[in-house]
Protein backbone atom coordinates (compact mmCIF):
# COMPACT_ATOMS: atom_id res chain seq x y z
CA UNK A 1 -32.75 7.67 -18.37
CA UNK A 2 -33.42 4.20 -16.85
CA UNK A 3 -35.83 4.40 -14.08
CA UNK A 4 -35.28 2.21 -10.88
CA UNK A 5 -38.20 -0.02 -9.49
CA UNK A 6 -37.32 -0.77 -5.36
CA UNK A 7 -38.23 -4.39 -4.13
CA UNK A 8 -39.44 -2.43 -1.37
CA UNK A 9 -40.75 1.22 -1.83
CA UNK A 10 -39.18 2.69 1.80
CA UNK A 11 -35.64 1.80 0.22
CA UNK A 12 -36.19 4.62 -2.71
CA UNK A 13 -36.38 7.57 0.00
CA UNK A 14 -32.55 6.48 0.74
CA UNK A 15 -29.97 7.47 -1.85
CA UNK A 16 -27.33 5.18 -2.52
CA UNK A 17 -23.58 6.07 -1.25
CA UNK A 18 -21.63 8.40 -2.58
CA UNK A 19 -18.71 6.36 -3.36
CA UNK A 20 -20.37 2.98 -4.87
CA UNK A 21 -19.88 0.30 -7.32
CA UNK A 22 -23.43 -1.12 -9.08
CA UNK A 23 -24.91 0.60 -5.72
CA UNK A 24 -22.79 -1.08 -3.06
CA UNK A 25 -20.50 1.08 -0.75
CA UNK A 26 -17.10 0.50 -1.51
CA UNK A 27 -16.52 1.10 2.24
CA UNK A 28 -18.39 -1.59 2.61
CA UNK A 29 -16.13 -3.45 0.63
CA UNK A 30 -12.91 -3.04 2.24
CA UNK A 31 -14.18 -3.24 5.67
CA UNK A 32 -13.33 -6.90 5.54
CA UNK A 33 -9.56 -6.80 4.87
CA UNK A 34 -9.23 -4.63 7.88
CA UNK A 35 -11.48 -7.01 10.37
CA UNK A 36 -9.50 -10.30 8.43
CA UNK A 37 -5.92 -8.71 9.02
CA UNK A 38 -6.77 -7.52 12.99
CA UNK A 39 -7.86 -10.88 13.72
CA UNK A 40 -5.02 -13.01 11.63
CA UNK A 41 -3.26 -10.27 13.86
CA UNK A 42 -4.40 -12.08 17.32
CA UNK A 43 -3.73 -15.79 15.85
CA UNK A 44 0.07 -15.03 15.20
CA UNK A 45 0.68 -13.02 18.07
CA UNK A 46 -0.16 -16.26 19.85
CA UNK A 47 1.79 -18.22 17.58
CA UNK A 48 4.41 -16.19 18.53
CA UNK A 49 3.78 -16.47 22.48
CA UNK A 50 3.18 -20.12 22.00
CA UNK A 51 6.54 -20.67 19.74
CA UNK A 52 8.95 -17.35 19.92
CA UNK A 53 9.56 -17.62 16.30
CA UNK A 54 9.91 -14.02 15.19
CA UNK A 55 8.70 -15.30 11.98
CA UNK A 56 4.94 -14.94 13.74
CA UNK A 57 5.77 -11.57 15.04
CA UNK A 58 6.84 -10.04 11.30
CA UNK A 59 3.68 -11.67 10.35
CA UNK A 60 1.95 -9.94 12.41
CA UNK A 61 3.90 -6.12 11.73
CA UNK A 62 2.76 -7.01 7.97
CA UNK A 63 -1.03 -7.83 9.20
CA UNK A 64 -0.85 -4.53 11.03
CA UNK A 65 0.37 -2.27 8.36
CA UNK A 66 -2.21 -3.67 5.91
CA UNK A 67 -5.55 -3.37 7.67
CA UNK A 68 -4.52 0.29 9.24
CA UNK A 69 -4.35 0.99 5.53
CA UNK A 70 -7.24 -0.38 4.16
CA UNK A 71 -8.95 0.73 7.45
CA UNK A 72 -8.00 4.36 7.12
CA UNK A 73 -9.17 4.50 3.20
CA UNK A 74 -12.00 2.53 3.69
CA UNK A 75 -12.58 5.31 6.95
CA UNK A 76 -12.05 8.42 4.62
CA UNK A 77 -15.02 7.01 2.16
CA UNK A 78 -17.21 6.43 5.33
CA UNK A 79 -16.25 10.31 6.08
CA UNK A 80 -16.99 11.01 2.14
CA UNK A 81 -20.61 9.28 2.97
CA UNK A 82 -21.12 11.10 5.87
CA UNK A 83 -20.42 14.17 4.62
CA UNK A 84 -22.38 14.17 1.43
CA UNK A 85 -25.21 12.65 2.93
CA UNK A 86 -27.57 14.11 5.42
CA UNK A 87 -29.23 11.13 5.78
CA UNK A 88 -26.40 8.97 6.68
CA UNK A 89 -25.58 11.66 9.63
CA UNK A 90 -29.10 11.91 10.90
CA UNK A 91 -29.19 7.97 11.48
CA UNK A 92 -28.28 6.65 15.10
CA UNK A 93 -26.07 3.88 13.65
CA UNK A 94 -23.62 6.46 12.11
CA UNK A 95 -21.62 8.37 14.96
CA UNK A 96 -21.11 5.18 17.14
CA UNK A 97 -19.64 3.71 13.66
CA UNK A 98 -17.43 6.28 13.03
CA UNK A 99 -16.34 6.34 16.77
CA UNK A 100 -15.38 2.50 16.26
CA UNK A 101 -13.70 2.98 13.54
CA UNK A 102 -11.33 5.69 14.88
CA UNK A 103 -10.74 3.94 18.14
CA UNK A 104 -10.19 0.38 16.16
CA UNK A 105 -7.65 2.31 14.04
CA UNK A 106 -5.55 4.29 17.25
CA UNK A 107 -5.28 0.55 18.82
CA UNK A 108 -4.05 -0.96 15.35
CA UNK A 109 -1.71 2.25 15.28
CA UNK A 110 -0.53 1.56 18.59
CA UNK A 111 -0.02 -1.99 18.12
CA UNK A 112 1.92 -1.39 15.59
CA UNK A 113 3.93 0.80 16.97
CA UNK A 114 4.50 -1.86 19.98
CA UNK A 115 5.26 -4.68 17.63
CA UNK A 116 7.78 -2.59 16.43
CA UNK A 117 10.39 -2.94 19.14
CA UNK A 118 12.51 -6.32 18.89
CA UNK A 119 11.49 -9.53 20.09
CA UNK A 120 9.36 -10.67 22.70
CA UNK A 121 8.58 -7.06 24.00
CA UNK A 122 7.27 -6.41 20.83
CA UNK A 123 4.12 -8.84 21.37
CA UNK A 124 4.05 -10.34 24.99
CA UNK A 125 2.55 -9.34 26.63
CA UNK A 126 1.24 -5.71 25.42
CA UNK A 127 1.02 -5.97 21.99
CA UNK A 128 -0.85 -9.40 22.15
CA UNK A 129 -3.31 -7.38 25.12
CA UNK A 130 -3.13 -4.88 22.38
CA UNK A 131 -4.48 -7.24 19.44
CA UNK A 132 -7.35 -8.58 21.91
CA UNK A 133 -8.96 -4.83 22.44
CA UNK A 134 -8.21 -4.60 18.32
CA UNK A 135 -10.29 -7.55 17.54
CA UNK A 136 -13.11 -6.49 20.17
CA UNK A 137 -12.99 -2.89 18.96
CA UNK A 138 -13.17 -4.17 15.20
CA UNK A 139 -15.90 -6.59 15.81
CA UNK A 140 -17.75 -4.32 17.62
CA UNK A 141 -17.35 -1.58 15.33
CA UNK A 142 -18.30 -4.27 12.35
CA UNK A 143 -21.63 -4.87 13.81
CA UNK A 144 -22.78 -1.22 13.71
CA UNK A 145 -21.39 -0.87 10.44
CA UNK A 146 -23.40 -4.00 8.83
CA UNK A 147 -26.38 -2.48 10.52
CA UNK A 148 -25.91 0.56 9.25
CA UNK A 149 -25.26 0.20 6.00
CA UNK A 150 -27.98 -3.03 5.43
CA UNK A 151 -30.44 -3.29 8.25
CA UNK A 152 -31.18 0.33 8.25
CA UNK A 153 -30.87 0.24 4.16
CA UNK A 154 -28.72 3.53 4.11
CA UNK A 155 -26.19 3.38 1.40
CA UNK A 156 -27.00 -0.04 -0.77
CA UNK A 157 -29.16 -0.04 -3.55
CA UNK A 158 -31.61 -2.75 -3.89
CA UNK A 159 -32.05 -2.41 -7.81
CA UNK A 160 -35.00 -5.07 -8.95
């Protein structure tokens, strides 16, 4: 069995996440399709305000559907963490992560469900209000999980 030397010996008293590849999170992984797709989200719901192509507003049902998707698998690993790992719970960073996350997906959900009418209803002017309090929720939510999961080491291991 290989043993593991720490760059920095208060790292080896965390254990790495549950669900990793070569001791990253995958969680951590897909978190950036869902933060990419909520803001490309914003940009073409203006497009569409600025230009009332519905081409912008199909973009945007298709931005939708993909990061509440990768959101909600990349949130059931984070639960997987969570669960399996006392340590992860006891942290202060965790619960206020896990409370972003659900609140960034129910707007995204929403959203989507407002997009989903025809036309200009579907984006102006709730579902572009909508896509604002997405991108501040998921930016937000983004910054406690990058603490979380590298400022407060819990979850990546540092192999040296």
């Amino acid at each position: 069995m290989d043993t593991v030397t720490y760059a920095r010996p208060e790292i080896a008293a965390y254990p790495p996440s549950v669900v990793a590849i070569k001791g990253h999170p995958v969680h951590a992984m897909l978190d950036h399709f869902p933060i990419v797709c909520f803001l490309l989200t914003l940009l073409t719901d203006i497009a569409y305000w600025r230009s009332s192509n519905l081409m912008w507003q199909h973009f945007s049902e298709w931005l939708l559907f993909v990061g509440v998707s990768l959101g909600g698998l990349a949130f059931i690993l984070v639960l997987i963490d969570v669960a399996f790992r006392p340590a992860l719970r006891a942290t202060r960073l965790a619960w206020p992560y896990i409370i972003g996350v659900v609140v960034t997906l129910v707007l995204a959900m929403l959203n989507n469900f407002v997009h989903a009418t025809d036309g200009w209803v579907g984006v102006v002017p709730w579902g572009l209000t909508l896509s604002v309090l997405t991108v501040i929720a998921v930016l937000v939510t983004a910054w406690f999980g990058r603490e979380m999961t590298y400022r407060a080491v819990r979850g990546v291991s540092y192999d040296v």
